[in-house]
C-alpha atoms as a PDB file:
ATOM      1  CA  UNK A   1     114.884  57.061 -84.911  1.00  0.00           C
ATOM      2  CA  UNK A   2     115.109  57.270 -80.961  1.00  0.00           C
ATOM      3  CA  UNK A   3     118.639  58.719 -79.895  1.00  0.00           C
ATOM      4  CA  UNK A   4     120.413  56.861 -77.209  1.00  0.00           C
ATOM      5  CA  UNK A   5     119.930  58.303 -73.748  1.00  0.00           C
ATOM      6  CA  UNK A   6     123.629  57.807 -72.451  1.00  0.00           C
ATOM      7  CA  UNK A   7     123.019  57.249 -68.668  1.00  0.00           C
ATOM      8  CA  UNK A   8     126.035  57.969 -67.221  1.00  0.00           C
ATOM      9  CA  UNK A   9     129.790  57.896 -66.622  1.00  0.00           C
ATOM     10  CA  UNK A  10     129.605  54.340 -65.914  1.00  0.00           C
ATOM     11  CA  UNK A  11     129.129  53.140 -69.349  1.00  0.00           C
ATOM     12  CA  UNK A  12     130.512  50.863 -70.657  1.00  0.00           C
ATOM     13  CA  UNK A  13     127.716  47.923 -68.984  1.00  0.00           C
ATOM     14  CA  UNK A  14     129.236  45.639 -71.082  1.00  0.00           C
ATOM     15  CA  UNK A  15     131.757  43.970 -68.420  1.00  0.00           C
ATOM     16  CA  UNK A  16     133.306  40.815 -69.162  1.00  0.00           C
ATOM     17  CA  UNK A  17     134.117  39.645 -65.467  1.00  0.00           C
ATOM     18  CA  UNK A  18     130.812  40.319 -64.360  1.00  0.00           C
ATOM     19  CA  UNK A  19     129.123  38.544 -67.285  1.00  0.00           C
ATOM     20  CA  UNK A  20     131.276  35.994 -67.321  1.00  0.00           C
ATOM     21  CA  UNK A  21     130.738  35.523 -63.350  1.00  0.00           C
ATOM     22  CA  UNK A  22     126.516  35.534 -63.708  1.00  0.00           C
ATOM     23  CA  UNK A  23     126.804  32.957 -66.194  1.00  0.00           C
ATOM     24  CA  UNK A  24     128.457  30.797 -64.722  1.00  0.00           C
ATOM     25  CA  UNK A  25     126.983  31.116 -61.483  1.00  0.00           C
ATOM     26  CA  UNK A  26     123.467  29.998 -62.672  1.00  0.00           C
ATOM     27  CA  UNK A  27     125.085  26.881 -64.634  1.00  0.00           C
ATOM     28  CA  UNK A  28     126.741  26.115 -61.516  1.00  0.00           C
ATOM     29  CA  UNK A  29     123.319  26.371 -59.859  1.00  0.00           C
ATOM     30  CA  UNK A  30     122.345  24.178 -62.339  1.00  0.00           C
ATOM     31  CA  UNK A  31     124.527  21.713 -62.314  1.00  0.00           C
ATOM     32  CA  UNK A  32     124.220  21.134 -58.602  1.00  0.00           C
ATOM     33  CA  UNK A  33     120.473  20.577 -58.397  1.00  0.00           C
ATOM     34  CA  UNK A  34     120.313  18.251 -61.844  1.00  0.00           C
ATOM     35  CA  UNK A  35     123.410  16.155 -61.084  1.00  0.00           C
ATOM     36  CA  UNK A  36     122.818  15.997 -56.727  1.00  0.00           C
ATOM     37  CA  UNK A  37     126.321  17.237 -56.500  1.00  0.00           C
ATOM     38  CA  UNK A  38     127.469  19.630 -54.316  1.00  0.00           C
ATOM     39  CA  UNK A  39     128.676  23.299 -55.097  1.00  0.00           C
ATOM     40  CA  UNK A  40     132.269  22.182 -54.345  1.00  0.00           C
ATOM     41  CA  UNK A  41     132.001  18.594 -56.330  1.00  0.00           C
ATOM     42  CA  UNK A  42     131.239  20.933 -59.128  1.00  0.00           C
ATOM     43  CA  UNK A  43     133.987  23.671 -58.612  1.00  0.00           C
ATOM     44  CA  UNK A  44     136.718  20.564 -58.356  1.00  0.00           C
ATOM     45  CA  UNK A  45     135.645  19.201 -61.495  1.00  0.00           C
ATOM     46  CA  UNK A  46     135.589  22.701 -63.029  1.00  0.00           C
ATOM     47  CA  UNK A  47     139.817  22.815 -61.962  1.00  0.00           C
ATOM     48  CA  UNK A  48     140.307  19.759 -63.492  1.00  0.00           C
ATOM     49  CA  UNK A  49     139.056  20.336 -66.879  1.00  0.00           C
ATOM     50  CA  UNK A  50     140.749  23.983 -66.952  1.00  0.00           C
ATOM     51  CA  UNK A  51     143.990  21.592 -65.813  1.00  0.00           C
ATOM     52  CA  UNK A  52     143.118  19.381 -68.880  1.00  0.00           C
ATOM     53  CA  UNK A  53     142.789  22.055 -71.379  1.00  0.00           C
ATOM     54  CA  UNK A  54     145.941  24.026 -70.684  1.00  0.00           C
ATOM     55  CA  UNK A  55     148.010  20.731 -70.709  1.00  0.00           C
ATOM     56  CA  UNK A  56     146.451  20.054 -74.180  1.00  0.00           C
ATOM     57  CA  UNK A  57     146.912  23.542 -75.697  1.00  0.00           C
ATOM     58  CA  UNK A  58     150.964  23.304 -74.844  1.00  0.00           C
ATOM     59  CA  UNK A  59     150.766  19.588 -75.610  1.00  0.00           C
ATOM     60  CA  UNK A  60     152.314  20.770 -79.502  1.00  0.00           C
ATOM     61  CA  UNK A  61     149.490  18.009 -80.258  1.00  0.00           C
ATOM     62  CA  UNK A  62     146.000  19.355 -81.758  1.00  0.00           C
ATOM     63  CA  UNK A  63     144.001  20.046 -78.817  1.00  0.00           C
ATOM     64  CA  UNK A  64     141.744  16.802 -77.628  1.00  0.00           C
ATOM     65  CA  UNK A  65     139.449  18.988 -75.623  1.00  0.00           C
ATOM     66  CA  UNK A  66     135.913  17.356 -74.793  1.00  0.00           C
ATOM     67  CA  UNK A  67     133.499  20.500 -74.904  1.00  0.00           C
ATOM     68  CA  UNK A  68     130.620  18.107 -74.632  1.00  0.00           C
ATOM     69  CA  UNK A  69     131.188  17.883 -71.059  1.00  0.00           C
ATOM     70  CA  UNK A  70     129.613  20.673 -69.327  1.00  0.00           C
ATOM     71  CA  UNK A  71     132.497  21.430 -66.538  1.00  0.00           C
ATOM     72  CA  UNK A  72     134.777  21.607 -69.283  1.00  0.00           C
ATOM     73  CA  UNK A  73     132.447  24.077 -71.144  1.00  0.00           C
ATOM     74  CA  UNK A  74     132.220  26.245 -67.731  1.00  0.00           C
ATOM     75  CA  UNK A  75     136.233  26.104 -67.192  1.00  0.00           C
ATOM     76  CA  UNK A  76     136.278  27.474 -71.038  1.00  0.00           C
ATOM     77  CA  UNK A  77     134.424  30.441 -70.065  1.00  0.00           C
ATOM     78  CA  UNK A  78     136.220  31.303 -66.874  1.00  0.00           C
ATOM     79  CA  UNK A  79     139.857  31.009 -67.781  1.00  0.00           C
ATOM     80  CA  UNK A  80     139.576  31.981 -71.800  1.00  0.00           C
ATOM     81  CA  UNK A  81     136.116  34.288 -72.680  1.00  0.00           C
ATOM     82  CA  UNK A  82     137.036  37.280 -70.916  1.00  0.00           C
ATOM     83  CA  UNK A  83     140.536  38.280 -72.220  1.00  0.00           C
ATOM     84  CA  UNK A  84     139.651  36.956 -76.033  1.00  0.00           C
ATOM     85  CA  UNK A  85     136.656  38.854 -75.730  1.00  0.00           C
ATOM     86  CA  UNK A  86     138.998  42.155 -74.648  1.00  0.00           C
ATOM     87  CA  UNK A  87     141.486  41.209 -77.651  1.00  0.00           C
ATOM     88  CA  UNK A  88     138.232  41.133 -80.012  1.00  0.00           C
ATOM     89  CA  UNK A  89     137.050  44.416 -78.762  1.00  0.00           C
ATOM     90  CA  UNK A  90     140.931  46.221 -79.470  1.00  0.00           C
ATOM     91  CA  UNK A  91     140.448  44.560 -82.655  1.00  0.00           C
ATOM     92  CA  UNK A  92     137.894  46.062 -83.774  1.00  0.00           C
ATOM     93  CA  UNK A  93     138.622  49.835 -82.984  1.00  0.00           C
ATOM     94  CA  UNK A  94     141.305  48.968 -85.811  1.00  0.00           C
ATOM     95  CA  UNK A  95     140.650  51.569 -88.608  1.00  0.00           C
ATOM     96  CA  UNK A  96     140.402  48.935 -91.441  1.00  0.00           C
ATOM     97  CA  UNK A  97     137.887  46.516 -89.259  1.00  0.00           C
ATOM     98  CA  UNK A  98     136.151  50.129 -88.029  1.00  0.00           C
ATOM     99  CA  UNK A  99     135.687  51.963 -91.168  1.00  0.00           C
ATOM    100  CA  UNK A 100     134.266  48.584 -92.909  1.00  0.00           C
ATOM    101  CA  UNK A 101     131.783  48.164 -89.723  1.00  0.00           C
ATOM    102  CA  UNK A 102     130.240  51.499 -89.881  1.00  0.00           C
ATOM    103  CA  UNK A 103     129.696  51.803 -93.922  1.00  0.00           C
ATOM    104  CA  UNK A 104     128.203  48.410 -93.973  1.00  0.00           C
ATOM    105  CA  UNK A 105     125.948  49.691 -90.806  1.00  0.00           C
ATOM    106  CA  UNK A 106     125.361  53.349 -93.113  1.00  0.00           C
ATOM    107  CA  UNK A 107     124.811  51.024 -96.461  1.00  0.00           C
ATOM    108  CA  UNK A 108     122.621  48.227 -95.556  1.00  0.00           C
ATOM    109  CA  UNK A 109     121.171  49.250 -91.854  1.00  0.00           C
ATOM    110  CA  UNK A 110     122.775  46.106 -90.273  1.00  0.00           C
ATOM    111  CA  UNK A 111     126.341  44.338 -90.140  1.00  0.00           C
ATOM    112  CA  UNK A 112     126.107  40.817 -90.669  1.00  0.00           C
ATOM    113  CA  UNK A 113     129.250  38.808 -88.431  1.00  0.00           C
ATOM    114  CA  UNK A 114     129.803  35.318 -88.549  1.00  0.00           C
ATOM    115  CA  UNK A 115     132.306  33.653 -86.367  1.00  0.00           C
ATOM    116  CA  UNK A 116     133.899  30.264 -87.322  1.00  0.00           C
ATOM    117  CA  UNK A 117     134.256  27.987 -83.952  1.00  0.00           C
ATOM    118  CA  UNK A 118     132.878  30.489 -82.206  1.00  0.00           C
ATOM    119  CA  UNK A 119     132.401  28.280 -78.985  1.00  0.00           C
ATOM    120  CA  UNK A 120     130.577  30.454 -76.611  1.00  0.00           C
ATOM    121  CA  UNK A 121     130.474  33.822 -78.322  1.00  0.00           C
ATOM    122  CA  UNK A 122     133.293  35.054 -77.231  1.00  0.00           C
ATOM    123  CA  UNK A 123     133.551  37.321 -80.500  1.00  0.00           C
ATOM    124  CA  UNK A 124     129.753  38.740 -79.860  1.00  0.00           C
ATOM    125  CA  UNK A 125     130.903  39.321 -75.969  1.00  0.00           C
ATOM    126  CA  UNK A 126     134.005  41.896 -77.648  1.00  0.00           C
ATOM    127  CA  UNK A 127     131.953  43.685 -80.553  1.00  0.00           C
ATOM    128  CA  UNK A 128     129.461  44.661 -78.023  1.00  0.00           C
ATOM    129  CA  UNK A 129     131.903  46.048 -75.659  1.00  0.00           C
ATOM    130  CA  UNK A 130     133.370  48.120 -78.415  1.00  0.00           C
ATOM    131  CA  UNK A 131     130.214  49.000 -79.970  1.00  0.00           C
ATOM    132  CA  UNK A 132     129.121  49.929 -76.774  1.00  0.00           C
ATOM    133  CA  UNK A 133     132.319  52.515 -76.330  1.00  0.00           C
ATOM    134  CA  UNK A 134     131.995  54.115 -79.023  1.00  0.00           C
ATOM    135  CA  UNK A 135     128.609  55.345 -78.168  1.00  0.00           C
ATOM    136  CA  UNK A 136     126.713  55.439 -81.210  1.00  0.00           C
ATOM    137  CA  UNK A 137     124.174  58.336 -81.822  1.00  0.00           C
ATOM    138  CA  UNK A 138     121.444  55.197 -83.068  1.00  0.00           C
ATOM    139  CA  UNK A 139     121.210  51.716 -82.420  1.00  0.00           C
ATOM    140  CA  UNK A 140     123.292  49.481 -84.363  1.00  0.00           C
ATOM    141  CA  UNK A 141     121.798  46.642 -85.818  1.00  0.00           C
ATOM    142  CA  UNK A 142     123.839  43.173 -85.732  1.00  0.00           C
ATOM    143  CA  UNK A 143     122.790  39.474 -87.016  1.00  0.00           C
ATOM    144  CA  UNK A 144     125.136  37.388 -85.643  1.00  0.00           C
ATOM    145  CA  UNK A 145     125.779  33.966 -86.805  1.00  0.00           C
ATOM    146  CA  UNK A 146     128.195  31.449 -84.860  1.00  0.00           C
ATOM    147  CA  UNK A 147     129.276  27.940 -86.073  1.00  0.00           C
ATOM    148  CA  UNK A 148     130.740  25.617 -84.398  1.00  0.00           C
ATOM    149  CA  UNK A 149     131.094  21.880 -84.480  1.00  0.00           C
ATOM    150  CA  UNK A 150     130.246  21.401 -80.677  1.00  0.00           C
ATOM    151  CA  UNK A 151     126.385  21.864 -80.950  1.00  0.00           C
ATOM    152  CA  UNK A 152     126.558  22.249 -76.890  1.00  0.00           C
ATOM    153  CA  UNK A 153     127.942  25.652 -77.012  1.00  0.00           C
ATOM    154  CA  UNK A 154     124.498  26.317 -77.952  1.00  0.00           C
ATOM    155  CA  UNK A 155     123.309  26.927 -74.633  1.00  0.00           C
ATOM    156  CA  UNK A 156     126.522  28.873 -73.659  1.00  0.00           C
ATOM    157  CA  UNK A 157     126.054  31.582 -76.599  1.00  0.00           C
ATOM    158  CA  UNK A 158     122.537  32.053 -76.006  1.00  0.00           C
ATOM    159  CA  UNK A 159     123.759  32.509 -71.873  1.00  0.00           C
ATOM    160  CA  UNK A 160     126.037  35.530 -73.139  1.00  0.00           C
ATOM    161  CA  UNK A 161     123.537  36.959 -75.337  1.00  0.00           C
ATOM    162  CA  UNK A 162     120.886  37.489 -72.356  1.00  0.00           C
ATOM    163  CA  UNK A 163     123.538  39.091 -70.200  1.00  0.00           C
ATOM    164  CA  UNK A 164     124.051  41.746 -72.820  1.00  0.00           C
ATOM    165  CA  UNK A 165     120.464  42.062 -73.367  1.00  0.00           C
ATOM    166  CA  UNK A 166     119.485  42.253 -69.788  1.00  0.00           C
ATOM    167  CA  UNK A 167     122.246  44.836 -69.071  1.00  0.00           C
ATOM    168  CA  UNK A 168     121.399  47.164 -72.228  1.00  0.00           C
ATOM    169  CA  UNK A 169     117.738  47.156 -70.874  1.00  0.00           C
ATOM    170  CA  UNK A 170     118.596  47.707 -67.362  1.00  0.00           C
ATOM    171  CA  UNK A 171     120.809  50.814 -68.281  1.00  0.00           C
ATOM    172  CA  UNK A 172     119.219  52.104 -71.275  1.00  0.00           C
ATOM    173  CA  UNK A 173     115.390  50.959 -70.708  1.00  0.00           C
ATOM    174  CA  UNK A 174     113.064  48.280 -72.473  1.00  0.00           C
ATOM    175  CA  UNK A 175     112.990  49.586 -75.954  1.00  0.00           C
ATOM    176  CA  UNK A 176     115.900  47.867 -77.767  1.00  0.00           C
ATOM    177  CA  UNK A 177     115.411  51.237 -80.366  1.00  0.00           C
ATOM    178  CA  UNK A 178     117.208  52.887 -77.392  1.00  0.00           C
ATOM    179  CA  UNK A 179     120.532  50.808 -76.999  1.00  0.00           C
ATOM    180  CA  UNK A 180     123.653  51.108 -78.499  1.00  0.00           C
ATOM    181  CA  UNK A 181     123.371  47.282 -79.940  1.00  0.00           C
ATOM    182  CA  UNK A 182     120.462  45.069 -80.970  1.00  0.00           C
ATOM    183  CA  UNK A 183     121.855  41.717 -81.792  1.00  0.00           C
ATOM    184  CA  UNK A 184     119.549  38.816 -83.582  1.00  0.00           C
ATOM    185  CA  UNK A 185     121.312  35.654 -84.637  1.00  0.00           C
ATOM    186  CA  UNK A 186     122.020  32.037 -84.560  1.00  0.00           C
ATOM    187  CA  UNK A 187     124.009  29.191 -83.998  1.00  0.00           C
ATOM    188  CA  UNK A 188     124.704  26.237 -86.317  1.00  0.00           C
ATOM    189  CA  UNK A 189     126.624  23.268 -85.436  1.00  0.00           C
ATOM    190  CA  UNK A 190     129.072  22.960 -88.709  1.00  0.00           C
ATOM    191  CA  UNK A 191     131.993  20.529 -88.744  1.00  0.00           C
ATOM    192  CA  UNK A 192     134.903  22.143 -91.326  1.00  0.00           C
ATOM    193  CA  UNK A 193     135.915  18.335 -91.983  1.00  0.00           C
ATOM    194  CA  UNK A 194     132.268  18.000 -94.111  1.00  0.00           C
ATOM    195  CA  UNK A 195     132.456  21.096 -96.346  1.00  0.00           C
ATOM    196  CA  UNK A 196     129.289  19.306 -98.202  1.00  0.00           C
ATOM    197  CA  UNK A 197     127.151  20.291 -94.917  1.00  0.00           C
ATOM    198  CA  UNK A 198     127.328  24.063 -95.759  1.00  0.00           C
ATOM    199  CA  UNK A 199     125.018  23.588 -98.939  1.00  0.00           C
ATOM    200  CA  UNK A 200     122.092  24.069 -96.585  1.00  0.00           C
ATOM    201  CA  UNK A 201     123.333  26.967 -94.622  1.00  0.00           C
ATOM    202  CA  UNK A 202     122.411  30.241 -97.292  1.00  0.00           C
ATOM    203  CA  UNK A 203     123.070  32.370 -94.620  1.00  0.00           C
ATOM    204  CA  UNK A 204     126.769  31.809 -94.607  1.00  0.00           C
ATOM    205  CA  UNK A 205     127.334  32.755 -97.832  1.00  0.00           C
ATOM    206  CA  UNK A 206     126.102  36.300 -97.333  1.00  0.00           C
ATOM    207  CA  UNK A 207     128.370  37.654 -94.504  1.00  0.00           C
ATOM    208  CA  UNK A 208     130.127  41.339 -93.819  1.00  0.00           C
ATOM    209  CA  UNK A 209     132.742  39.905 -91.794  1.00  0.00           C
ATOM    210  CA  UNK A 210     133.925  36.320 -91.042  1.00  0.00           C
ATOM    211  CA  UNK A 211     136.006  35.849 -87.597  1.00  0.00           C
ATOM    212  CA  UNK A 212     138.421  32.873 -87.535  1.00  0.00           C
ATOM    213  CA  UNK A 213     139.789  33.231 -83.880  1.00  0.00           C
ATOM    214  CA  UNK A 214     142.210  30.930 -82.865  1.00  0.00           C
ATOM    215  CA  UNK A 215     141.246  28.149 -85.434  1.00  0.00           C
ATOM    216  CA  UNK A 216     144.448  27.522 -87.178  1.00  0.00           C
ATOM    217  CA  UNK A 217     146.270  26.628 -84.453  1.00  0.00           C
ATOM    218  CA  UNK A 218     143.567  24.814 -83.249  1.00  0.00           C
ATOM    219  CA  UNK A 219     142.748  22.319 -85.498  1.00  0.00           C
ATOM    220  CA  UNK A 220     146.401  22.512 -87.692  1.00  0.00           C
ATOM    221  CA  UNK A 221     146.281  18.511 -88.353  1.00  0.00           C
ATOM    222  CA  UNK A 222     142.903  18.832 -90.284  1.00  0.00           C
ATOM    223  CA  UNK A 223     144.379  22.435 -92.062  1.00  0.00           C
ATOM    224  CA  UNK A 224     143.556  20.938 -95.684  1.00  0.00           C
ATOM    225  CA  UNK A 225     140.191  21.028 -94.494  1.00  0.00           C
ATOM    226  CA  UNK A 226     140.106  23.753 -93.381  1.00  0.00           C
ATOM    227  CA  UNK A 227     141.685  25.240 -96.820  1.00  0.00           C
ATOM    228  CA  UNK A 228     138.658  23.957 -98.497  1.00  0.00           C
ATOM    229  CA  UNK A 229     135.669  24.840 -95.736  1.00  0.00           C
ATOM    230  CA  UNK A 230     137.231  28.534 -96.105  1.00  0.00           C
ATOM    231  CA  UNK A 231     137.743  28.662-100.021  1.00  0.00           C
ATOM    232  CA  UNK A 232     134.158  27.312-100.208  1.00  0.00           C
ATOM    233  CA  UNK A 233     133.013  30.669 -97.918  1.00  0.00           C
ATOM    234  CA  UNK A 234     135.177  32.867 -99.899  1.00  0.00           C
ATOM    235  CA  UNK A 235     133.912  31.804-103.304  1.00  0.00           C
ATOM    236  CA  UNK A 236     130.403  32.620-102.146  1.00  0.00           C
ATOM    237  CA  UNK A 237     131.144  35.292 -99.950  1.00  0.00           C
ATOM    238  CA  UNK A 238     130.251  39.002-101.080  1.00  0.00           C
ATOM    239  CA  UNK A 239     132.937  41.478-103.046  1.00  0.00           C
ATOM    240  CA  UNK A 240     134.832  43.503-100.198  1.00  0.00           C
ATOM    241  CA  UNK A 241     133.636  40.910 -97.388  1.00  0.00           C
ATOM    242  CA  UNK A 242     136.542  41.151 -94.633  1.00  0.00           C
ATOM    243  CA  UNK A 243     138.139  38.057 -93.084  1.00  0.00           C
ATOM    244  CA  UNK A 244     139.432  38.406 -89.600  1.00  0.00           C
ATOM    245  CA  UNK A 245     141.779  35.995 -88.463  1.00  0.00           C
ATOM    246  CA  UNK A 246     143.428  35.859 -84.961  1.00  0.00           C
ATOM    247  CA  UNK A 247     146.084  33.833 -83.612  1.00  0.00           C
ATOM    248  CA  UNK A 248     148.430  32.983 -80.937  1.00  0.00           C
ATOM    249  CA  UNK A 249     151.981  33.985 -81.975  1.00  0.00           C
ATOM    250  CA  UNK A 250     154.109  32.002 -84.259  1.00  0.00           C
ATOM    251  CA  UNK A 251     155.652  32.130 -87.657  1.00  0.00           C
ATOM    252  CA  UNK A 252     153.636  28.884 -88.603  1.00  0.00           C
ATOM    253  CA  UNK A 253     150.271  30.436 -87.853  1.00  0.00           C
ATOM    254  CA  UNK A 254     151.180  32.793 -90.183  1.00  0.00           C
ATOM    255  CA  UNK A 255     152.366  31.121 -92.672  1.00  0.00           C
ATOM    256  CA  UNK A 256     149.473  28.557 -92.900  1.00  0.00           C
ATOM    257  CA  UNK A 257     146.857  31.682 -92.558  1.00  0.00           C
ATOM    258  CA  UNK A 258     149.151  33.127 -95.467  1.00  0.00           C
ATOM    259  CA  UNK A 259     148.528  29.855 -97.828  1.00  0.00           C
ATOM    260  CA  UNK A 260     145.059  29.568 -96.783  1.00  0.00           C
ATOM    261  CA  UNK A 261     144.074  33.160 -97.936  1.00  0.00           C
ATOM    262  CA  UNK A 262     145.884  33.176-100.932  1.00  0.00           C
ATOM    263  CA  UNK A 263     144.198  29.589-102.510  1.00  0.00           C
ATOM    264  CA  UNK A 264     140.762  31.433-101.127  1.00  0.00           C
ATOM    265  CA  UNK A 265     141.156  34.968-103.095  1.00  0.00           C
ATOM    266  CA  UNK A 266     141.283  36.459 -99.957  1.00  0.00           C
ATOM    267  CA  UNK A 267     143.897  39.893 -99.745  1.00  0.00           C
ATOM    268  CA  UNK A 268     145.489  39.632 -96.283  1.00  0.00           C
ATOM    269  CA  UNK A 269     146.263  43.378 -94.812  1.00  0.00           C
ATOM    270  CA  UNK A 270     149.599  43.584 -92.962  1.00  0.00           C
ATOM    271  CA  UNK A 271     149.837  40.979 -89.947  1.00  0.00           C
ATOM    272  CA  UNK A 272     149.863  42.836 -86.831  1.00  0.00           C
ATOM    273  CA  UNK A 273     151.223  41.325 -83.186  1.00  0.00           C
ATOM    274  CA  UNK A 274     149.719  42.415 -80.115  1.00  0.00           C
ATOM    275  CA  UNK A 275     150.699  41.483 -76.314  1.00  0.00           C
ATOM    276  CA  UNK A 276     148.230  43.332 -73.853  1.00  0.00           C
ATOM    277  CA  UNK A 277     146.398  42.201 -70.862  1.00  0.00           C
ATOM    278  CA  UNK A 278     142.709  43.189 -69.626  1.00  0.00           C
ATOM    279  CA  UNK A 279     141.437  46.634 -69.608  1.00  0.00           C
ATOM    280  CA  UNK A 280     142.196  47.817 -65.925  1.00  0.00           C
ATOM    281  CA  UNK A 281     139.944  51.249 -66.298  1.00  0.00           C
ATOM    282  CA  UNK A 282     136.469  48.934 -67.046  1.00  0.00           C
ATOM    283  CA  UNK A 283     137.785  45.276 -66.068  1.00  0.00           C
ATOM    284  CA  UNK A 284     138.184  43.742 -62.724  1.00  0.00           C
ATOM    285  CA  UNK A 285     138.708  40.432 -61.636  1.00  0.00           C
ATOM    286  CA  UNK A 286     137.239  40.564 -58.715  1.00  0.00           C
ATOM    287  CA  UNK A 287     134.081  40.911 -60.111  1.00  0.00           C
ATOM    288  CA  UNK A 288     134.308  36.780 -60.308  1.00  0.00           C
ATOM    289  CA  UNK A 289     133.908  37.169 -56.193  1.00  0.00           C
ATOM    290  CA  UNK A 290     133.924  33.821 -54.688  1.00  0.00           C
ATOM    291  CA  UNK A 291     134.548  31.674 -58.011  1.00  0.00           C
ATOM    292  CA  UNK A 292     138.201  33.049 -57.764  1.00  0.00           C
ATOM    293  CA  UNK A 293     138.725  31.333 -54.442  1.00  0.00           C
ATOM    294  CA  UNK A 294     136.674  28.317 -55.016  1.00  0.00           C
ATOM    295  CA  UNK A 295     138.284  27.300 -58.912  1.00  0.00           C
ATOM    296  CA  UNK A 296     141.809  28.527 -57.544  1.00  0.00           C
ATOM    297  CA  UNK A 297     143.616  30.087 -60.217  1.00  0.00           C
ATOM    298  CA  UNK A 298     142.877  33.586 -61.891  1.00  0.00           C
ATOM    299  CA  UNK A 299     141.579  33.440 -65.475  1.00  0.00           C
ATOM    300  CA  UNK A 300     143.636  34.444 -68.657  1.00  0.00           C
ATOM    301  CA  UNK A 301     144.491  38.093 -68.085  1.00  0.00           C
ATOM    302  CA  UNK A 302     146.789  38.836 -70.917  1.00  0.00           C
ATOM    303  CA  UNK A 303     147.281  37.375 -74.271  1.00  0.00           C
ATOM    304  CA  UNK A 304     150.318  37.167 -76.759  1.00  0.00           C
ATOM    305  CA  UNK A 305     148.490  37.078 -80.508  1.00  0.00           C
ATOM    306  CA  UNK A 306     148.358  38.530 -83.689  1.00  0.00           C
ATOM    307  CA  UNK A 307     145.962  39.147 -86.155  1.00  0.00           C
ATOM    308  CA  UNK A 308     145.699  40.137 -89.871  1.00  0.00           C
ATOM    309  CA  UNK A 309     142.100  41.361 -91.772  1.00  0.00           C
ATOM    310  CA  UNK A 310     141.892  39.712 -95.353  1.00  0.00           C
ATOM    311  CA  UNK A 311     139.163  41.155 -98.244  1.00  0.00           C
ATOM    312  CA  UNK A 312     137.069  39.227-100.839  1.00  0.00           C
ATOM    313  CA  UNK A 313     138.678  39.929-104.033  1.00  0.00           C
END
């Protein structure tokens, strides 16, 4: 096995403004010469949907939040991705979430993740940040799966994934056998409300971790569905498979996340609140250069959360 050649005090490459500021910069691009608009027709209509969304996530209503439009997609990304992706990343130098990671990675060769509404991969963004940290000897091998019932995140995910790539081959050369993180995956558009749907998805079914980020309190009004889309993972899922679930704060989230694992067999850990904001040492905001004068409002820097790790019984 090649060992990594750590280039430098720089590391981590894995930077979630700067990502987050390429991507969107080439949909922008995009956007302009496909619709005829211009740069700032697109930036306005990037404001309003961020507008939208935050008035529906305080609304107390479940979220009505079109995804299928592609501004609203793009204002996703710039106000949310970069500090979930950070709270993912803290996440997962937990000791329970850690330990699990690297004995799957020493059992089997590869961890398998798959994250439930996983939108744009915000969760793949975070474990490759903190994979990249912790600066492993040999390449670590992930297949990532992400399902989500917007099949337009599609193009979103697949927009992260390059940015990782092309930054892990720009600082630690062409051969993937000498970066920290080779990821292979897929996405699958999967609606929780039609359980039946995951009878042709096998790959589901044989996950090392399952990420439910800020689902419950998402989609709260459809929650008996969601009992039954998770007990049907859980009853197929492997002995010892974890179950990450992350939240905004709120006895309720708890409570339902609570009721949820116990009909699924699923042994929640203790619950565990964090309130943090952006990591200043690797993380700068200005890295967004002229987006954060042209969409006029600073992304999500901090977040207010908790999180609990469940097991397969």
């Amino acid at each position: 096995m090649v060992k990594i050649p750590w280039p430098g005090p720089s590391a981590p490459y894995i930077r979630y403004f700067q990502i987050v500021h390429d991507v969107l910069e080439e949909n922008i691009a995009a956007l302009v010469e496909r619709s005829g608009k211009s740069r700032k027709d697109i930036a306005e209509g990037i404001k309003a949907q961020a507008a939208e969304c935050s008035a529906q996530w305080f609304s107390g209503d479940v979220p009505a939040i079109n995804y299928q439009n592609p501004l609203c997609r793009l204002s996703y990304l710039y106000a949310v991705v970069p500090a979930t992706a950070n709270l993912i990343q803290d996440i997962f130098a937990n000791d329970e979430l850690r330990e699990h990671f690297r004995k799957v990675q020493k059992d089997k060769g590869t961890v398998s993740v798959c994250a439930f509404g996983g939108g744009p991969g915000t969760e793949l963004l975070g474990i490759s940040k903190w994979v990249e940290t912790t600066k492993p000897k040999e390449p670590i091998f992930l297949e990532y799966l992400l399902l989500d019932r917007v099949n337009e995140w599609l193009d979103s995910w697949m927009a992260l994934k390059k940015q990782i790539e092309s930054r892990f081959r720009k600082f630690y050369g062409k051969e993937r056998q000498s970066w920290p993180l080779v990821v292979s995956g897929m996405f699958s558009a999967v609606d929780i409300k039609k359980p039946a749907s995951l009878v042709n998805l096998g790959p589901i079914f044989d996950q090392d971790i399952y990420i439910l980020s800020y689902l419950v309190s998402e989609i709260f009004a459809n929650f008996e569905d969601l009992r039954n889309f998770t007990q049907q993972i859980a009853d197929n899922a492997p002995k010892g498979a974890k179950f990450l679930f992350v939240d905004r704060k709120g006895p309720r989230w708890k409570e339902e996340i609570t009721s949820l694992a116990k009909q699924a067999g699923i042994k929640l850990s203790a619950f565990n609140d964090t309130e943090s904001y952006m990591d200043p040492p690797t993380e700068d905001v200005k890295d967004l250069g002229s987006l954060l004068k042209e969409l006029g409002k600073y992304p999500k820097l901090t977040w207010k959360a908790f999180w609990v790790v469940g097991t397969k019984k």
